[in-house]
N, C-alpha and C. Protein backbone atom coordinates (compact mmCIF):
# COMPACT_ATOMS: atom_id res chain seq x y z
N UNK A 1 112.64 114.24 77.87
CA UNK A 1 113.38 113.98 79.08
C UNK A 1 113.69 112.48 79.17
N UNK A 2 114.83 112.48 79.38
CA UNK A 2 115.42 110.68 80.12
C UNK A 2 114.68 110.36 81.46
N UNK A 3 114.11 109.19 81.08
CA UNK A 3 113.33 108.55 82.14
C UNK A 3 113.71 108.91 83.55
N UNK A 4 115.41 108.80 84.10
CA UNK A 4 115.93 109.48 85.15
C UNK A 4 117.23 109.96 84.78
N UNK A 5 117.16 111.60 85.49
CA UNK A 5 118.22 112.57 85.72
C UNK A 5 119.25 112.29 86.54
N UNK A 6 120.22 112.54 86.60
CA UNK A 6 121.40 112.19 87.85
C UNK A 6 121.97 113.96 87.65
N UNK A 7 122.14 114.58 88.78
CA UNK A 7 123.00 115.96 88.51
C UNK A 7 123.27 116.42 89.76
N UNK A 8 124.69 116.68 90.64
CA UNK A 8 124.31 117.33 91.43
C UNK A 8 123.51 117.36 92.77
N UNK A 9 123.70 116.00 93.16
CA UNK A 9 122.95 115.69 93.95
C UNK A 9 121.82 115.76 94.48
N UNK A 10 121.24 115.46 92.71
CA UNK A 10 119.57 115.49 92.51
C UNK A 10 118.96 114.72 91.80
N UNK A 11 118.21 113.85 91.82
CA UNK A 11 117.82 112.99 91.00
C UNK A 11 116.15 113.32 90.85
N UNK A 12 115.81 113.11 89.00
CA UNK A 12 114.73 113.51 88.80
C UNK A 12 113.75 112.20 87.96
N UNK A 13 112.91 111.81 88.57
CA UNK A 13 112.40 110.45 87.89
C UNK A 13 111.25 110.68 86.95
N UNK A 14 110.63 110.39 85.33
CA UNK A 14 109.85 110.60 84.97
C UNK A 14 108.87 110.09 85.55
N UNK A 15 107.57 110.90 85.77
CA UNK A 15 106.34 110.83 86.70
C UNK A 15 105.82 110.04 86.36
N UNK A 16 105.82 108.94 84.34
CA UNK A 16 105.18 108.32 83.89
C UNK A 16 105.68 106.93 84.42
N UNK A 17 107.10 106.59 84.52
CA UNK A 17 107.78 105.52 85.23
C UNK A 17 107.44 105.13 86.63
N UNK A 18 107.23 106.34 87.59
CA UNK A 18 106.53 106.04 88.43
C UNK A 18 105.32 105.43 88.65
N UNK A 19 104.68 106.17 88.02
CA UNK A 19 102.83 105.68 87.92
C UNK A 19 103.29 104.61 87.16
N UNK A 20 103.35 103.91 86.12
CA UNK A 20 103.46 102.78 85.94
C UNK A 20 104.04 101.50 86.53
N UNK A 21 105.18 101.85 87.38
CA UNK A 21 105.41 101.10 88.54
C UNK A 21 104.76 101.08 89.57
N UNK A 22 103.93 101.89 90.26
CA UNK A 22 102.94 101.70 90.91
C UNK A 22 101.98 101.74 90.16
N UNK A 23 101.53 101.04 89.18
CA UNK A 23 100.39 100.95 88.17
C UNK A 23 99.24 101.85 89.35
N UNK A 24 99.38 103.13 88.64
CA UNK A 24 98.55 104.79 88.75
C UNK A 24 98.72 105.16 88.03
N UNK A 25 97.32 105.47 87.48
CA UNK A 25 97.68 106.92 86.25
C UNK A 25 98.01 108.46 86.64
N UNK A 26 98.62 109.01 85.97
CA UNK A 26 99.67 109.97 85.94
C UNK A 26 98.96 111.06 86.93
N UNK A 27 97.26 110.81 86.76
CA UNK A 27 96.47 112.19 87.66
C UNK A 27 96.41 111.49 89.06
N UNK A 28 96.53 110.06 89.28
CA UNK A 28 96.49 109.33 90.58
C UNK A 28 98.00 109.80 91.02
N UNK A 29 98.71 109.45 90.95
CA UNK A 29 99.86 109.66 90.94
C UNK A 29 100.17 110.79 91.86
N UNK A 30 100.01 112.21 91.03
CA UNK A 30 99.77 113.31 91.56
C UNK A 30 99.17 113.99 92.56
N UNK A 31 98.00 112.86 92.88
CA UNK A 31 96.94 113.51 93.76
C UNK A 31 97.48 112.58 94.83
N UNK A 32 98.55 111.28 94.62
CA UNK A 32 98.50 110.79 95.92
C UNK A 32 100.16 111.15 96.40
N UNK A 33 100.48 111.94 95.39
CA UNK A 33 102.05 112.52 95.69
C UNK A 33 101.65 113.66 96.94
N UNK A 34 100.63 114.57 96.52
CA UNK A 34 99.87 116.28 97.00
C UNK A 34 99.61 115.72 98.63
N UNK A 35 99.01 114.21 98.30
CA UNK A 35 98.27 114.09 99.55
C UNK A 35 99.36 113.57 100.64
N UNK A 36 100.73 112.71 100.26
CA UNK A 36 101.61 112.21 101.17
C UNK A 36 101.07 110.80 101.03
N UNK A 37 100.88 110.06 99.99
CA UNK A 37 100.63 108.69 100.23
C UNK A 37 101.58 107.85 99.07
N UNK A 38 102.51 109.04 98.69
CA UNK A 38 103.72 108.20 98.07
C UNK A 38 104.67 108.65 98.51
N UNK A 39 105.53 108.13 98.97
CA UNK A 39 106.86 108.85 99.48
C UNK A 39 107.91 107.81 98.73
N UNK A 40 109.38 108.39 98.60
CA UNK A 40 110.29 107.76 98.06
C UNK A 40 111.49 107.44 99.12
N UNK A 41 112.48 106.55 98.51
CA UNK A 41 113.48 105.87 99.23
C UNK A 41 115.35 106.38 98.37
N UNK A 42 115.81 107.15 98.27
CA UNK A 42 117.26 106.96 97.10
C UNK A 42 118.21 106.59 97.97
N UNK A 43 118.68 105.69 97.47
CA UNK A 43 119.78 104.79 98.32
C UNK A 43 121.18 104.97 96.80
N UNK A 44 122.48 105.38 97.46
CA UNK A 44 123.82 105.42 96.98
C UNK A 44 124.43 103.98 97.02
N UNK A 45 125.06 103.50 95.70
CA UNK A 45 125.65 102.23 96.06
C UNK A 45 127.04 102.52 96.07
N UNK A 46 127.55 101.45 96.85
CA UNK A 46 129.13 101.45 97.45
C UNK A 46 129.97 100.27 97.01
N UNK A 47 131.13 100.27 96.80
CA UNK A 47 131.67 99.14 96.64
C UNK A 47 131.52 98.66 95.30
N UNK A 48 131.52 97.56 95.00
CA UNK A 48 131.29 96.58 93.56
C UNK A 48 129.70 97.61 93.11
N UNK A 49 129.20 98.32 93.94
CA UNK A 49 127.57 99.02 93.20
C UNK A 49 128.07 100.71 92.89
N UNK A 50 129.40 101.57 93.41
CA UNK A 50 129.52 102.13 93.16
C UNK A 50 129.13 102.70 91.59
N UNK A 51 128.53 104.31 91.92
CA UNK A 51 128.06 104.78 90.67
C UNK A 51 126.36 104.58 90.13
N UNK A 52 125.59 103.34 91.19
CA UNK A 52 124.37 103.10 91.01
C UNK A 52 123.71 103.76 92.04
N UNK A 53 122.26 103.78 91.85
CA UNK A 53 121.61 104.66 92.49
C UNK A 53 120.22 103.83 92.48
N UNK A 54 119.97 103.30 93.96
CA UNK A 54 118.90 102.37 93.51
C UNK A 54 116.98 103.05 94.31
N UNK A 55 116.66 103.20 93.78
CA UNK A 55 114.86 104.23 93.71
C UNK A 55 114.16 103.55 94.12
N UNK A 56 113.68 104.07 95.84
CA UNK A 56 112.31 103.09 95.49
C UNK A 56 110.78 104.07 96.23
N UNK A 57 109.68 103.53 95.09
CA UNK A 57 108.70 104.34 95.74
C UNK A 57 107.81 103.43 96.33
N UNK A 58 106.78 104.01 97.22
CA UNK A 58 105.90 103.57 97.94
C UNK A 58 104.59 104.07 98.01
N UNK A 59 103.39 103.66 97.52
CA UNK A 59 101.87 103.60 97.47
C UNK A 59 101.19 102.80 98.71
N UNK A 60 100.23 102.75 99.13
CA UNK A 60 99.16 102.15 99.76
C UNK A 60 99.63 100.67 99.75
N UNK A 61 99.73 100.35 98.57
CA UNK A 61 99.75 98.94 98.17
C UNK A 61 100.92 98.52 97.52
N UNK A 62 101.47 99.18 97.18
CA UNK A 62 102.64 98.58 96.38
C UNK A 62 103.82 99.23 96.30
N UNK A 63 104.45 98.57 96.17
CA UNK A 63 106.28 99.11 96.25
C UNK A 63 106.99 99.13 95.04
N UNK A 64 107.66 99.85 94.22
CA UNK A 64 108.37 100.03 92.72
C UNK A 64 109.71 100.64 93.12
N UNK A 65 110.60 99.47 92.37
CA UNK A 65 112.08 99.79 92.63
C UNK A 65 112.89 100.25 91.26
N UNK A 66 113.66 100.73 91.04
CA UNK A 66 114.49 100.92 90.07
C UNK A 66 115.80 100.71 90.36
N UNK A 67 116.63 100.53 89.75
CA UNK A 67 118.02 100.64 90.23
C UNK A 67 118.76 101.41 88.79
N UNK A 68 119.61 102.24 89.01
CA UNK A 68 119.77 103.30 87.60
C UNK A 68 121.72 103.35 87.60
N UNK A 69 121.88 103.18 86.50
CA UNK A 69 123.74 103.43 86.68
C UNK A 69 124.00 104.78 86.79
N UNK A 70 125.48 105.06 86.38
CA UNK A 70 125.48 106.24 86.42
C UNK A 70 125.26 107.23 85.74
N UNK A 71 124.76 106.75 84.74
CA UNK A 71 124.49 107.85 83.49
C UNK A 71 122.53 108.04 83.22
N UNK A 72 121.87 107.52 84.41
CA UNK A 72 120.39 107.14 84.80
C UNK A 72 119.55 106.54 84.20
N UNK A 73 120.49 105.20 83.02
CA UNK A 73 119.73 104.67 82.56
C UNK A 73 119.48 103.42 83.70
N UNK A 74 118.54 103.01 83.25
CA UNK A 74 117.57 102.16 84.37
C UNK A 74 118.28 100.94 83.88
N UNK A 75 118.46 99.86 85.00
CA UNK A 75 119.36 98.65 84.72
C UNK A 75 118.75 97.53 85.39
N UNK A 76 117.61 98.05 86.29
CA UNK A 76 117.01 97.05 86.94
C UNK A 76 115.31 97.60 87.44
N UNK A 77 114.38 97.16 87.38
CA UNK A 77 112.76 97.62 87.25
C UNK A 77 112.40 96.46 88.58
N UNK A 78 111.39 96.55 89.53
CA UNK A 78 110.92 95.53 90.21
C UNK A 78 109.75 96.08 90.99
N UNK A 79 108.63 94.96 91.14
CA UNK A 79 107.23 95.82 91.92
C UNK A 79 106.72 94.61 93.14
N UNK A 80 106.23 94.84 93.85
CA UNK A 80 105.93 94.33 94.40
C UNK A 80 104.26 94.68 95.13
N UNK A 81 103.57 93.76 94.74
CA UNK A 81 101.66 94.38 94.91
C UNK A 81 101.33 93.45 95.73
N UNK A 82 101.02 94.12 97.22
CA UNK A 82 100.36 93.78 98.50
C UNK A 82 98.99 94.18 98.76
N UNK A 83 98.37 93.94 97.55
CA UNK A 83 96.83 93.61 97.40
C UNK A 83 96.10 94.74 98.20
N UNK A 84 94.91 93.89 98.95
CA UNK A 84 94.17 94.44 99.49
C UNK A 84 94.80 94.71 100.95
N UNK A 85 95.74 93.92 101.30
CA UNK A 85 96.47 93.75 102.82
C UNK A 85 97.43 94.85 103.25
N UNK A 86 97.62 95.62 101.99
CA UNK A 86 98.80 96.72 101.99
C UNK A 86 99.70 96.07 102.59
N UNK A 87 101.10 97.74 102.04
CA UNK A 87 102.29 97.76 102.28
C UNK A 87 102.34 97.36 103.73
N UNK A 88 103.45 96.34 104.07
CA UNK A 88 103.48 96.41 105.46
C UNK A 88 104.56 97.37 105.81
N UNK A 89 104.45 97.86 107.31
CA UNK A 89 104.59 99.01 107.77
C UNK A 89 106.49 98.52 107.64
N UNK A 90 107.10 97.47 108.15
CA UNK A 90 108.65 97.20 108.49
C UNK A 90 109.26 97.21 106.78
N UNK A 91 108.32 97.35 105.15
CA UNK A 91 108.75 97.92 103.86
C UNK A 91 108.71 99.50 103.97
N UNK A 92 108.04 100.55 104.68
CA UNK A 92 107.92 101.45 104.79
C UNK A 92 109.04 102.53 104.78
N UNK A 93 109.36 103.45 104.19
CA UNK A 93 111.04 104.60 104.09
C UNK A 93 110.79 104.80 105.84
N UNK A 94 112.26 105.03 106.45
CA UNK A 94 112.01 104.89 107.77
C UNK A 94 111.69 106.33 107.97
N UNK A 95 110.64 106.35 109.21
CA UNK A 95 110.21 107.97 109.27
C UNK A 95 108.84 108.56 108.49
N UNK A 96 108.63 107.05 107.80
CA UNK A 96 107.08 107.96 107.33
C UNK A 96 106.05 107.07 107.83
């Protein structure tokens, strides 16, 4: 599988890209997907970003972005690790 899918207004991210952007291993990952302590963000780009699709997930502590063209290869990677102080709540997907 390609790291990310685009089809249909569905996008599918490999689980290993994730956990490694939120540096979790693949069984953390899972157990904190089951539990609701990762939730995701997919944002459509417009304009001069048309055709990109920019990903972002959210852990306890840390935030992992992707940004993917249109064919879902990944064009841009970024993390951001808020330690022991955690995610603050105004980085949070709105609604969770």
């Amino acid at each position: 599988m390609k790291p990310v899918l685009l089809g249909d207004g569905v996008i599918e991210v490999e689980a290993s890209v994730i956990a490694e952007g939120l540096d979790l291993t693949l069984a953390q990952l899972r157990r904190q997907m089951r539990a609701g302590r990762v939730t995701s963000l997919s944002e459509r780009g417009t304009g001069e970003d048309a055709g990109r699709h920019r990903l972002t997930f959210f852990s306890e502590h840390r935030r992992f972005r992707v940004v993917v063209d249109e064919r879902g290869r990944i064009v841009q990677r970024s993390a951001i690790d808020f330690g022991e102080a955690g995610l603050p709540p105004s980085l949070r997907k709105p609604g969770a």
